[in-house]
Protein backbone atom coordinates (compact mmCIF):
# COMPACT_ATOMS: atom_id res chain seq x y z
CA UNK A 1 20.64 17.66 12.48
CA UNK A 2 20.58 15.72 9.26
CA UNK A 3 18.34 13.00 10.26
CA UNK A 4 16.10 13.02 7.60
CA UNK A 5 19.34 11.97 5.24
CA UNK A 6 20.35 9.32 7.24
CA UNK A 7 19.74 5.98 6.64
CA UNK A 8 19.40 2.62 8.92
CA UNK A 9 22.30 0.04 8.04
CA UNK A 10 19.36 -2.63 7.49
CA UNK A 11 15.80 -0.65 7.84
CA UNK A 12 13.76 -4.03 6.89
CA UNK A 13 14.94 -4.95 10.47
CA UNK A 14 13.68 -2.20 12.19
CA UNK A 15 10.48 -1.61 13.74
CA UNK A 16 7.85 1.14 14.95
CA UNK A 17 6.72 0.57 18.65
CA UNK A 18 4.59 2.80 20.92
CA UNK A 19 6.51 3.94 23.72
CA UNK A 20 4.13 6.35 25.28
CA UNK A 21 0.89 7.75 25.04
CA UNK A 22 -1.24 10.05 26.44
CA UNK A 23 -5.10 11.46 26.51
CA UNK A 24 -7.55 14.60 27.29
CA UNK A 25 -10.57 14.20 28.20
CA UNK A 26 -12.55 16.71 28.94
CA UNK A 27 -13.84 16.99 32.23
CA UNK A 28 -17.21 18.74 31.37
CA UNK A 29 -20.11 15.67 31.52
CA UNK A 30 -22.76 16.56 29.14
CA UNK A 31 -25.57 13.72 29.57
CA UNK A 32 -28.44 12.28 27.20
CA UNK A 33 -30.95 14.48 29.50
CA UNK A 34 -29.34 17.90 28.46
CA UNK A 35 -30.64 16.97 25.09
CA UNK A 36 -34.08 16.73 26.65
CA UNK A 37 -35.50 20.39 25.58
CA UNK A 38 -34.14 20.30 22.28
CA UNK A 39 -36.02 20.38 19.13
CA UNK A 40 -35.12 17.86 16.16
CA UNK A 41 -35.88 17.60 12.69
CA UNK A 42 -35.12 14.79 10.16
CA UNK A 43 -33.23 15.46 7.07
CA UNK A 44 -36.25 17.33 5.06
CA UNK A 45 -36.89 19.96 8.00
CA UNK A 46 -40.04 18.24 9.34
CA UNK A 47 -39.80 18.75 12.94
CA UNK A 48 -39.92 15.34 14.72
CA UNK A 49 -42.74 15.20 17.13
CA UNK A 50 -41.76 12.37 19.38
CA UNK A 51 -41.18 13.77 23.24
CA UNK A 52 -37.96 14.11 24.55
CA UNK A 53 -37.42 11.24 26.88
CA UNK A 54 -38.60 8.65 23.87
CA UNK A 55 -36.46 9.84 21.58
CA UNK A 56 -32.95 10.10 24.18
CA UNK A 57 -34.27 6.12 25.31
CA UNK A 58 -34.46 4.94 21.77
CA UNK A 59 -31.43 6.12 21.01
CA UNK A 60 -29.20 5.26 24.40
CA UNK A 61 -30.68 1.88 23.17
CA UNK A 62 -28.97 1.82 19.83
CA UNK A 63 -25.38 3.49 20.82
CA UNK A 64 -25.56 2.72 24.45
CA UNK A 65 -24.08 6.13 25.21
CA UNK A 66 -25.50 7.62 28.10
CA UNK A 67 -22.65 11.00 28.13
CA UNK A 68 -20.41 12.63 25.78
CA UNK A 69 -17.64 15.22 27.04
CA UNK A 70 -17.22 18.42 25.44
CA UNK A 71 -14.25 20.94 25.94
CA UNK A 72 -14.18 23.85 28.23
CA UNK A 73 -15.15 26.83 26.24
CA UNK A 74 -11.48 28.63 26.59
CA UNK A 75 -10.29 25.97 24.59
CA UNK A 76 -10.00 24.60 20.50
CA UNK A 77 -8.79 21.60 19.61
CA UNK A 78 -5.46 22.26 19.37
CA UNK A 79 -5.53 23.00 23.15
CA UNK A 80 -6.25 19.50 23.73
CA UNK A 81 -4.34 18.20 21.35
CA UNK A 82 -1.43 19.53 22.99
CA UNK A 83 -2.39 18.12 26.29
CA UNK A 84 -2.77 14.84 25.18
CA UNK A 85 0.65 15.14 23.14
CA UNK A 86 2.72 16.38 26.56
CA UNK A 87 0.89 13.30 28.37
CA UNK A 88 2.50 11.07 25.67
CA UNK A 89 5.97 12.63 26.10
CA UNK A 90 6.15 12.37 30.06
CA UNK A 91 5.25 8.08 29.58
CA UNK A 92 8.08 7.72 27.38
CA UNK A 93 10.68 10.20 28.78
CA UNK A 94 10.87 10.89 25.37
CA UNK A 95 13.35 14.89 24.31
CA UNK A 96 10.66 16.83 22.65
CA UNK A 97 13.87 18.15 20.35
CA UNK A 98 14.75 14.73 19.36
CA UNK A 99 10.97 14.20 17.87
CA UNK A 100 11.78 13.61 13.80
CA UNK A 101 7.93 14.06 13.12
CA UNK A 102 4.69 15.72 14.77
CA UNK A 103 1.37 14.13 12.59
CA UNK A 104 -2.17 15.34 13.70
CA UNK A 105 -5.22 13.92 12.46
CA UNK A 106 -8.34 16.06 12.81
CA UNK A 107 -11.09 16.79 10.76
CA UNK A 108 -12.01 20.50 11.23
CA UNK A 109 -9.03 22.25 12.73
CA UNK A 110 -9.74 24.77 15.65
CA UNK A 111 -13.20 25.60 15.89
CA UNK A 112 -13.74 28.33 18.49
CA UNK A 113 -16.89 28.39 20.78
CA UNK A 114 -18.55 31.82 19.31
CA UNK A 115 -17.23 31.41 15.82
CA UNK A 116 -17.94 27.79 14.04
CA UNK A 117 -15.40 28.44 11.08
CA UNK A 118 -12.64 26.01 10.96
CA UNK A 119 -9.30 27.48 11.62
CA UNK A 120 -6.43 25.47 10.19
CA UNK A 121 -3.48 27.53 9.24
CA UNK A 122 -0.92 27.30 10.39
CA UNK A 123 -1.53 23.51 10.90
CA UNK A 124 -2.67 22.49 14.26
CA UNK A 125 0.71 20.51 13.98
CA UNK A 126 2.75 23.77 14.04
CA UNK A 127 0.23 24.94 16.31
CA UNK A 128 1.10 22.11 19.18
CA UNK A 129 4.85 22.36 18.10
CA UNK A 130 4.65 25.75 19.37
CA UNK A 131 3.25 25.18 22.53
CA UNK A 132 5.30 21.79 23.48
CA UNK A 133 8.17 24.79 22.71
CA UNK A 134 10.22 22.54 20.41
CA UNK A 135 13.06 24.73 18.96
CA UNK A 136 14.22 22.06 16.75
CA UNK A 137 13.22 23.33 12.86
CA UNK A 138 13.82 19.76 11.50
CA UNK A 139 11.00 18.55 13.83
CA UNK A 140 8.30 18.30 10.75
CA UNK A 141 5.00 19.53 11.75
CA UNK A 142 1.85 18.31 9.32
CA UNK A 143 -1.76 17.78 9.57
CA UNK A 144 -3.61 14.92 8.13
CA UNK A 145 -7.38 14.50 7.27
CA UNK A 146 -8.71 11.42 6.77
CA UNK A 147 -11.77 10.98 8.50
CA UNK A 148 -12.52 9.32 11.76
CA UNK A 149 -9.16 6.98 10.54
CA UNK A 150 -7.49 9.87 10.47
CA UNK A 151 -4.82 8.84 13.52
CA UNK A 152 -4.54 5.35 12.20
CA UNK A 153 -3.66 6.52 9.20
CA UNK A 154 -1.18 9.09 11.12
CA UNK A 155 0.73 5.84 12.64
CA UNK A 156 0.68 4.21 9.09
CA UNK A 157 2.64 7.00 8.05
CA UNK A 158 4.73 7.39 10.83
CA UNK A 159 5.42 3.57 10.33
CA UNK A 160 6.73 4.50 6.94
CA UNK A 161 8.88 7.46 7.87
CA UNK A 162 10.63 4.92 10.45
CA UNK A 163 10.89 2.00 7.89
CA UNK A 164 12.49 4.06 5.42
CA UNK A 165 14.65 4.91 8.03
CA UNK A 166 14.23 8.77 7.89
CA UNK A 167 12.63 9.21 11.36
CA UNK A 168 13.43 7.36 14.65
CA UNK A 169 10.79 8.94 17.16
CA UNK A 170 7.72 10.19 16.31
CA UNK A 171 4.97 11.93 17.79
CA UNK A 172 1.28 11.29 16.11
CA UNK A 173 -2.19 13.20 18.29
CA UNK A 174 -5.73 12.60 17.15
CA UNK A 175 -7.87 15.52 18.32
CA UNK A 176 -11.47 16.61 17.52
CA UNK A 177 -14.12 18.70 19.14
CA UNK A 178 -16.81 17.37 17.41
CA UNK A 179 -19.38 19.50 19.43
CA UNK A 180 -18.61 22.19 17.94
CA UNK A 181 -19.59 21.47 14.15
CA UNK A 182 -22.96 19.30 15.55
CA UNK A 183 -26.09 20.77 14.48
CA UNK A 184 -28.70 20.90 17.30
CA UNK A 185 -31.37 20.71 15.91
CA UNK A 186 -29.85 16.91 14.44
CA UNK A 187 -30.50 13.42 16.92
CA UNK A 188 -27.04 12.90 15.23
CA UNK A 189 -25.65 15.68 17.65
CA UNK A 190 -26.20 12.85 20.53
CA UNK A 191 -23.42 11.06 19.13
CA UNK A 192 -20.89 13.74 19.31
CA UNK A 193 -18.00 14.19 21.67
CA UNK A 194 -14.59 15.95 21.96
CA UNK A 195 -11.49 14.68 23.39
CA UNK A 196 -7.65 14.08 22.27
CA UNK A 197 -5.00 11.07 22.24
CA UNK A 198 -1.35 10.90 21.42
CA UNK A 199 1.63 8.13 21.17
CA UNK A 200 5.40 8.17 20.64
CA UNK A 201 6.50 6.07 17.54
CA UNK A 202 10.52 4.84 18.10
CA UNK A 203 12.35 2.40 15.50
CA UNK A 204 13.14 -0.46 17.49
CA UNK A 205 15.82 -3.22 15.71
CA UNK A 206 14.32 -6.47 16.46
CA UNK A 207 15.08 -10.17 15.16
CA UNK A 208 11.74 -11.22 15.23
CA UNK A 209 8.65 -9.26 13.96
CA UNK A 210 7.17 -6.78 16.86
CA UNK A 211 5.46 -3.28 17.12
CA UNK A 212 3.60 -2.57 13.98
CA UNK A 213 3.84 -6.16 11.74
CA UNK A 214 0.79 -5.49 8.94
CA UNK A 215 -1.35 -2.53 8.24
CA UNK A 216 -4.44 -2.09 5.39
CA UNK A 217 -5.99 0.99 4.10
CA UNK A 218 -8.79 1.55 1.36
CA UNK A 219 -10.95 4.28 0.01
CA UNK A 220 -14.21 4.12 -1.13
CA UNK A 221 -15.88 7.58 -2.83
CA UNK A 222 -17.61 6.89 -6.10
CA UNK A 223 -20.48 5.62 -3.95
CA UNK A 224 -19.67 6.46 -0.68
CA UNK A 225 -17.89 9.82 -0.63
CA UNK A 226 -21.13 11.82 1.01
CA UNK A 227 -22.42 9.70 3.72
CA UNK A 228 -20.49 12.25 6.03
CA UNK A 229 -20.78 16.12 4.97
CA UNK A 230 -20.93 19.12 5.94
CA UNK A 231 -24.55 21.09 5.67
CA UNK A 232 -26.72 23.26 6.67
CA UNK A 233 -28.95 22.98 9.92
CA UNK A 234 -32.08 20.87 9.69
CA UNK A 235 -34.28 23.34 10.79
CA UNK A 236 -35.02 25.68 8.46
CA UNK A 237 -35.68 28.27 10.87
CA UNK A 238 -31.80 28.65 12.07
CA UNK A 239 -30.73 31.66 11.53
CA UNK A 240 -27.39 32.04 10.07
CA UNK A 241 -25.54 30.33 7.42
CA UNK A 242 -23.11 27.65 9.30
CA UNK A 243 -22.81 24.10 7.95
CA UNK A 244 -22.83 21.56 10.27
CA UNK A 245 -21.45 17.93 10.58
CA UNK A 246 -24.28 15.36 8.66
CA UNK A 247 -24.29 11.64 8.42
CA UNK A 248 -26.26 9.15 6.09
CA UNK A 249 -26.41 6.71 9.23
CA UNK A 250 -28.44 3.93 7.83
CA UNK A 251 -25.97 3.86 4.42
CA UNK A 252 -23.09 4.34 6.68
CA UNK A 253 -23.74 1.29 9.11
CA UNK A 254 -24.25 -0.86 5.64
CA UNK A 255 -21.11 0.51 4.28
CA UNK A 256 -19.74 -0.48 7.69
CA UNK A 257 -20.34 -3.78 7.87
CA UNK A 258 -19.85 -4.63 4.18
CA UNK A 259 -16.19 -3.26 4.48
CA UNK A 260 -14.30 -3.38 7.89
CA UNK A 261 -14.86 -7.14 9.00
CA UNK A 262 -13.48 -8.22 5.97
CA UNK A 263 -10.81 -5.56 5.77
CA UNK A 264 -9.87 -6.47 9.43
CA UNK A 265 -9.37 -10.10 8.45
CA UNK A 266 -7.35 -9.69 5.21
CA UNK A 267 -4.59 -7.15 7.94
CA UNK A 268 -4.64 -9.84 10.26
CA UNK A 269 -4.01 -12.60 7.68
CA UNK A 270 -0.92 -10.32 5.97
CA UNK A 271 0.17 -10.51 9.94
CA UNK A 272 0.42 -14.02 9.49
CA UNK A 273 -1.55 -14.72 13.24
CA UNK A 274 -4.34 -16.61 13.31
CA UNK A 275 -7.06 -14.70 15.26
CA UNK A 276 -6.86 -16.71 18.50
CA UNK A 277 -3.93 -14.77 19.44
CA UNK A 278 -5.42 -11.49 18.98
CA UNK A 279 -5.87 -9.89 22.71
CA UNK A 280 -7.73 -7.02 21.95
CA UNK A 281 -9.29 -4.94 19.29
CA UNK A 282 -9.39 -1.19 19.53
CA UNK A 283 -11.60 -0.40 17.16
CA UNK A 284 -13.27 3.29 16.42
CA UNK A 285 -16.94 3.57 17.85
CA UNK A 286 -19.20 5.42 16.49
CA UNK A 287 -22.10 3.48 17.67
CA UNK A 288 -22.00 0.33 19.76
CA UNK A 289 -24.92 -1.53 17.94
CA UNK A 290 -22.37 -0.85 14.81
CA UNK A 291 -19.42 -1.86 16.49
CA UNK A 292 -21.34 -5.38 17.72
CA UNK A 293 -22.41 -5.84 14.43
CA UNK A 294 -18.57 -5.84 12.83
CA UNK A 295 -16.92 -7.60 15.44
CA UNK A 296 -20.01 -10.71 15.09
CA UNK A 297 -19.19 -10.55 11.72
CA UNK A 298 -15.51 -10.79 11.66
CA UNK A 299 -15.50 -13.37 13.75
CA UNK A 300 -18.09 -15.65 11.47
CA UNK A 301 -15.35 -14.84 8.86
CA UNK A 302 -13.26 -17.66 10.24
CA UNK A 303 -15.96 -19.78 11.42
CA UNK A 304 -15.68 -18.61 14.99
CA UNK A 305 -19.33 -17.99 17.24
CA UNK A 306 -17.49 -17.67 20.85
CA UNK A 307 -16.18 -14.50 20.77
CA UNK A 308 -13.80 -13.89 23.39
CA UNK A 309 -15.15 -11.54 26.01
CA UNK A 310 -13.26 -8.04 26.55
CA UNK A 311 -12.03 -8.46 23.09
CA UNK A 312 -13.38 -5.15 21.79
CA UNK A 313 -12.92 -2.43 25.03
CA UNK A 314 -15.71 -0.11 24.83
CA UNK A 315 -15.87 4.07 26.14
CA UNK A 316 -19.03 5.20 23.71
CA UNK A 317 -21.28 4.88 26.98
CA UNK A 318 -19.11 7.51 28.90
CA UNK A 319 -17.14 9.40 26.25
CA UNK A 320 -19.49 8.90 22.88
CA UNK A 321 -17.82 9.08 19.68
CA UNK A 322 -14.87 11.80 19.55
CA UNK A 323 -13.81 10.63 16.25
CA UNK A 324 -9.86 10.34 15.73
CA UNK A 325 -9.46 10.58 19.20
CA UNK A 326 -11.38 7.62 20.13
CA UNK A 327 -8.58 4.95 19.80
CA UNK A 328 -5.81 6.49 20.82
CA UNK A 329 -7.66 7.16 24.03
CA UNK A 330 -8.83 3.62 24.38
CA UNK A 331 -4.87 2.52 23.78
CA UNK A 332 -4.31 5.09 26.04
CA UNK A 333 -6.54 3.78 29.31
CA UNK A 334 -5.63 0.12 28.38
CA UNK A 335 -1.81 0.70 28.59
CA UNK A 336 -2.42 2.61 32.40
CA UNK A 337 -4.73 0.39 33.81
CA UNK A 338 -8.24 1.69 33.35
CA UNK A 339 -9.90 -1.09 32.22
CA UNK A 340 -10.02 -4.03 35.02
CA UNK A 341 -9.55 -7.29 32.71
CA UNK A 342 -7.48 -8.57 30.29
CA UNK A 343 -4.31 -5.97 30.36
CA UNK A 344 -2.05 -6.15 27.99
CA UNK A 345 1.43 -8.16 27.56
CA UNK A 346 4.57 -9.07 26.51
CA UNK A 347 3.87 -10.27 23.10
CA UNK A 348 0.11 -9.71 23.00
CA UNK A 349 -1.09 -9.06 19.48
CA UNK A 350 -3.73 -6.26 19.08
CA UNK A 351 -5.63 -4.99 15.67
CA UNK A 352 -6.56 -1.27 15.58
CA UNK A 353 -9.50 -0.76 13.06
CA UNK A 354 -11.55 2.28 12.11
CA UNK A 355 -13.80 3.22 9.58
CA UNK A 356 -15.31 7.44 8.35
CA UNK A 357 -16.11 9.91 5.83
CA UNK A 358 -14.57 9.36 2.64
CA UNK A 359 -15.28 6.36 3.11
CA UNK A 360 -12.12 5.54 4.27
CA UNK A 361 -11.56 2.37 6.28
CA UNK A 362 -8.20 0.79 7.88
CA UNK A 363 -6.67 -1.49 10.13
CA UNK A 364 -3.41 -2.70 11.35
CA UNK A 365 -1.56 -5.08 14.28
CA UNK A 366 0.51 -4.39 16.52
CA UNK A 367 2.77 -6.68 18.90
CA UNK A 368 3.31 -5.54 22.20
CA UNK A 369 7.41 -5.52 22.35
């Protein structure tokens, strides 16, 4: 095959739909009343003294997430990430061999239950390639990392390999197992999930704009870079030398809302839609308070106070925050049928928009074709 040589007759005509996409979830439940007997400290070691049940009610209050779901112990996240990728391929009846490009956006590569080191070569990419049992050597395998927008910023570049016209179908997973870099002894560890999503990317010729029509990306460091790190436990007491998954949270939900309502707005004005014809927003959720906060905001960006209910579908209560998986999962259960109202259709616009450690923040539309 010589794909990657070939060029459309008129690429500017062709477009990158979705058509298929899959999930894992994991089915173990882990609820706010596991975290019950745990001790906590705050970022300077003190040990916070607050009981249990005050400190899991505050916080259900703030993020509204009342489980998380963590991965069997057998598995990394590769495992899952190849789940969710075969899901994807069976919806679009898609020939593994005929896939120009496998992206996977993850943050820590394959983090095993007894050993917390990250694991990441070969790329979880190759990894997945393996076990899908694609022969095909000019399927390109890659990793990206890119924060919690790491699988948006997988389709953005999938978009680009099918614009150019060097790609026709690809194949783009977000996978994390976030509980397995979460310090315990850190309320942040409540937030923490693990789960997978995947789509298939196809060039579709179309006279009128459809699939992916505008997409925005920026990156913020000088000032931002370490509101997500990794470091060592809180407690001073932990024995061992592992680093663990930290967050600035009160920096980060400023950050937030300084940055992604008005990011959001500037994609869907390059889309050329007003935002009345937006049907949904998938949008990553690390906290729901947060994720309230930026959609209010967006809105009063064009002078708007009724938001449109069901806009914004919402898992953190059930799934928490799995980080690059979120979205594709939401797109995921939207597409099947798992949320009761407001289904998607024939022309619907939609805006994906995510925001995490870099600080990297991005958004794009889509048209349903």
């Amino acid at each position: 095959m010589f794909l990657k040589m070939k060029q459309f007759e008129n690429h500017e005509s062709y477009y990158s739909i979705i058509t298929g996409s899959g999930r894992y979830v994991p089915e173990r439940v882990v609820k706010n009343e596991q975290f019950l007997e745990n001790e906590f400290y705050d970022a300077s070691g003190e040990k916070i003294k607050k009981a249990g049940a005050d400190i899991i009610e505050k916080f259900k209050q703030i993020t509204e997430i009342s489980e998380r779901r963590y991965i069997d112990d057998r598995y990394v996240t590769s495992d899952i990430g190849f789940f969710a990728a075969r899901d994807a391929i069976q919806s679009s009846g898609v020939d593994p061999e005929q896939l120009d490009f496998i992206i996977v956006a993850h943050n820590f590569g394959d983090v095993k239950k007894d050993n917390i080191k990250s694991d990441i070569v070969p790329s979880l990419a190759a990894r997945i390639k393996f076990m899908l049992g694609i022969q095909n050597p000019f399927t390109v395998a890659y990793d990206l990392i890119f924060g919690c927008p790491g699988w948006l910023q997988a389709v953005i570049h999938a978009n680009y390999f099918i614009k150019s016209g060097s790609a026709k179908k690809i194949l783009v997973i977000g996978a994390e197992a976030l509980s397995r870099v979460s310090d315990p002894h850190d309320l942040d560890s409540m937030l923490y999930s693990d789960g997978a999503g995947a789509v298939i990317l196809e060039a579709v010729k179309s006279p009128v704009p459809v699939g992916i029509i505008a997409h925005l990306t920026r990156s913020d460091t000088i000032q931002h870079a370490s509101l997500l790190r990794m470091e060592r436990s809180y407690n001073p007491e932990f024995p061992g030398n592992e680093i663990f998954l930290k967050m600035n949270g009160r920096k980060l939900y400023e950050y937030a809302l300084n940055t992604v309502p008005q990011l959001v707005k500037d994609c869907i004005d390059m889309a050329g839609i007003p935002i009345t014809e937006v049907h949904k927003i998938f949008m990553h959720q690390a906290n729901a308070k947060m994720n309230d906060a930026i959609l209010t905001r967006l809105f009063k960006l064009y002078e708007i106070e009724d938001i449109p209910a069901n806009i914004m579908p919402m898992t953190i209560s059930k799934l928490g925050n799995n980080s690059v998986a979120t979205i594709p999962i939401l797109f995921d259960m939207m597409t099947k049928g798992d949320f009761d109202s407001n289904p998607l259709s024939l022309g619907d616009h939609c805006v994906f928009a995510s925001v995490g450690a870099g600080m990297n923040v991005n958004a794009m539309v889509y048209r349903t074709p």
